[in-house]
Protein backbone atom coordinates (compact mmCIF):
# COMPACT_ATOMS: atom_id res chain seq x y z
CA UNK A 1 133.03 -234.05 -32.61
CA UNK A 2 135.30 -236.87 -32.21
CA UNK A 3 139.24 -237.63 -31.61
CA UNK A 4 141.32 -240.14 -33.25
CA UNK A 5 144.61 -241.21 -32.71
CA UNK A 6 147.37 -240.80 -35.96
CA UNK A 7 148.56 -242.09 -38.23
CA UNK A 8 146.32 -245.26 -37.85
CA UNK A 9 142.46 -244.05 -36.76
CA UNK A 10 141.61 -247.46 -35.51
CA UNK A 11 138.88 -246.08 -32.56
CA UNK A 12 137.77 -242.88 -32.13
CA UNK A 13 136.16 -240.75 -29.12
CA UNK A 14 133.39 -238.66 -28.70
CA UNK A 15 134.27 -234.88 -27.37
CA UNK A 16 131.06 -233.50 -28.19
CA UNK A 17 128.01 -234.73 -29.04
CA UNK A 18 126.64 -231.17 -29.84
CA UNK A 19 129.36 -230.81 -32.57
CA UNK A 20 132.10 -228.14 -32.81
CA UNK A 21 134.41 -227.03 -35.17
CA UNK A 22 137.84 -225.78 -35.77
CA UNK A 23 139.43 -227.73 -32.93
CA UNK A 24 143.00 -226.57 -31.25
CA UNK A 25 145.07 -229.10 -28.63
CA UNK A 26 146.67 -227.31 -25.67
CA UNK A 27 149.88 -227.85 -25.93
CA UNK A 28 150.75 -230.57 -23.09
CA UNK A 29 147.61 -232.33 -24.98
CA UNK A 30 145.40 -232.42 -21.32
CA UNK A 31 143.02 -230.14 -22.84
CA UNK A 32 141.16 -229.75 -26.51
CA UNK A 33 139.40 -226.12 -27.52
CA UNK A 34 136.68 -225.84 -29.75
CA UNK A 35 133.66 -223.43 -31.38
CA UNK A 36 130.62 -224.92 -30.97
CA UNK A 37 128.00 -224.44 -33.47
CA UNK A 38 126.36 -221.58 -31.54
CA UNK A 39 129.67 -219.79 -31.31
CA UNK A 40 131.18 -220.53 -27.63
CA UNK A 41 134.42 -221.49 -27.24
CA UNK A 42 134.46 -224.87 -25.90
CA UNK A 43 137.36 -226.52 -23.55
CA UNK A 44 136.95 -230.80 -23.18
CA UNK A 45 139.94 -231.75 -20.35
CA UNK A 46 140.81 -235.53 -21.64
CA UNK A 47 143.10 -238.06 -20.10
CA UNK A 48 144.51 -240.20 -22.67
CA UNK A 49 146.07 -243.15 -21.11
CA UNK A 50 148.23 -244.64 -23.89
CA UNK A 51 145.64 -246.64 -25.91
CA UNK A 52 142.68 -245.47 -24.17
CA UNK A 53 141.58 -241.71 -23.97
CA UNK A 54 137.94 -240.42 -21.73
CA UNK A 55 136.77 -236.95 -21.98
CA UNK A 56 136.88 -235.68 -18.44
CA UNK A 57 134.93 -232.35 -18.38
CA UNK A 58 133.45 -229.83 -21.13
CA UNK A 59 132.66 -226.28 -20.04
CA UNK A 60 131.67 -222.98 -21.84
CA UNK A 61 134.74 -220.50 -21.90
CA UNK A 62 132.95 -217.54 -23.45
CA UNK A 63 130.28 -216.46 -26.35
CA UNK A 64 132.39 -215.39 -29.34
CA UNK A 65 131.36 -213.60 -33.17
CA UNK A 66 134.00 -215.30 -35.09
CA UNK A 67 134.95 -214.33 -38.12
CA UNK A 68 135.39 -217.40 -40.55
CA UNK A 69 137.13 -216.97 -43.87
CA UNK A 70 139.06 -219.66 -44.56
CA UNK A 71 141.48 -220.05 -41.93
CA UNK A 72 141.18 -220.47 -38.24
CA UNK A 73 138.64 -218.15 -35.94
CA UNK A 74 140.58 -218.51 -32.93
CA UNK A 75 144.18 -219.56 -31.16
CA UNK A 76 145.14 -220.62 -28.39
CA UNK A 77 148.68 -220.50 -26.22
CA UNK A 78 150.36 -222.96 -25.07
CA UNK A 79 149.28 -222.83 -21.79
CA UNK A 80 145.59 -222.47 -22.50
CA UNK A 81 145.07 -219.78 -20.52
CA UNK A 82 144.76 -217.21 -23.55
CA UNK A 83 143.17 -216.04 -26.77
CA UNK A 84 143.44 -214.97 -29.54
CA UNK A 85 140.03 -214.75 -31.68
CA UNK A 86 139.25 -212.54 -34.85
CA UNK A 87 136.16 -211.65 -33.89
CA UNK A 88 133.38 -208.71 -35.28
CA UNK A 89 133.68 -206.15 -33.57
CA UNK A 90 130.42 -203.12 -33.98
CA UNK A 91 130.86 -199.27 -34.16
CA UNK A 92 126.89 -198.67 -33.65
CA UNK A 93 126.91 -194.92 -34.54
CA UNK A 94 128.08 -196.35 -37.92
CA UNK A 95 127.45 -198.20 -41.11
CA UNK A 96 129.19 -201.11 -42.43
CA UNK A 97 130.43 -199.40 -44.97
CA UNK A 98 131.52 -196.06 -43.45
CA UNK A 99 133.46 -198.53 -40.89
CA UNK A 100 135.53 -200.06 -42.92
CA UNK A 101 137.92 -202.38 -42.05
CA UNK A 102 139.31 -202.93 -38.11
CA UNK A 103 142.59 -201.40 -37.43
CA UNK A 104 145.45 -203.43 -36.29
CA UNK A 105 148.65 -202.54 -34.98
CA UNK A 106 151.64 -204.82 -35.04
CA UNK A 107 155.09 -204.06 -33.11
CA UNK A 108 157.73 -206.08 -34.66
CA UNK A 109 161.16 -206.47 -32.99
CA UNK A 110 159.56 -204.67 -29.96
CA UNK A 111 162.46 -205.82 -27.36
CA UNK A 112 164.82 -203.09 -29.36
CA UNK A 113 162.21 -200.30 -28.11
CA UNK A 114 163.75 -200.87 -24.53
CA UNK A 115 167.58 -200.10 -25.87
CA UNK A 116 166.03 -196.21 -27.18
């Protein structure tokens, strides 16, 4: 997986030579997440200098099961620190189709709850 600077992709620079996918900055740009292809999330700290850039480190955050339909398997927050990853998760006392879908719950407008 490589980098490249935009608009013009004059050079770019190797982050991985294992490959990865789906790739997600941090948000001051010192860091660069990643799947690799056997499913770990990926972090590569860089140092871009201007008009040079140098990967500094790459480590192995965690094993994920991504699910991949489309759109992306994973987000990140601004600070890097979290995660958000649609993942598979297994009921093993059941089939995959008397499991149906995951259930999600979603509080909208959840600051209002503290007014009640």
């Amino acid at each position: 997986m490589y980098v490249a600077p935009f608009p013009n992709p004059h050079e770019k620079w190797q982050i991985s030579s294992a490959g990865g996918l789906w790739p997600r900055w941090r948000a001051d740009g010192k860091e660069i997440f990643y799947l690799a292809l056997d499913n770990k999330l990926m972090a590569a700290s860089v140092n871009d200098h201007g008009t040079s850039f140098e990967t500094l480190a790459v480590r192995a955050l965690f094993q994920t099961r991504p699910v991949i339909r489309g759109t992306w398997p994973f987000d990140v927050s601004p600070d890097g620190q979290r995660f958000l990853v649609n993942t598979i998760v297994e009921a093993p006392t059941l089939s995959t189709a008397e499991r149906g879908p995951a259930p999600i719950t979603l509080v909208v407008n959840w600051a209002a709850l503290f007014n009640k």
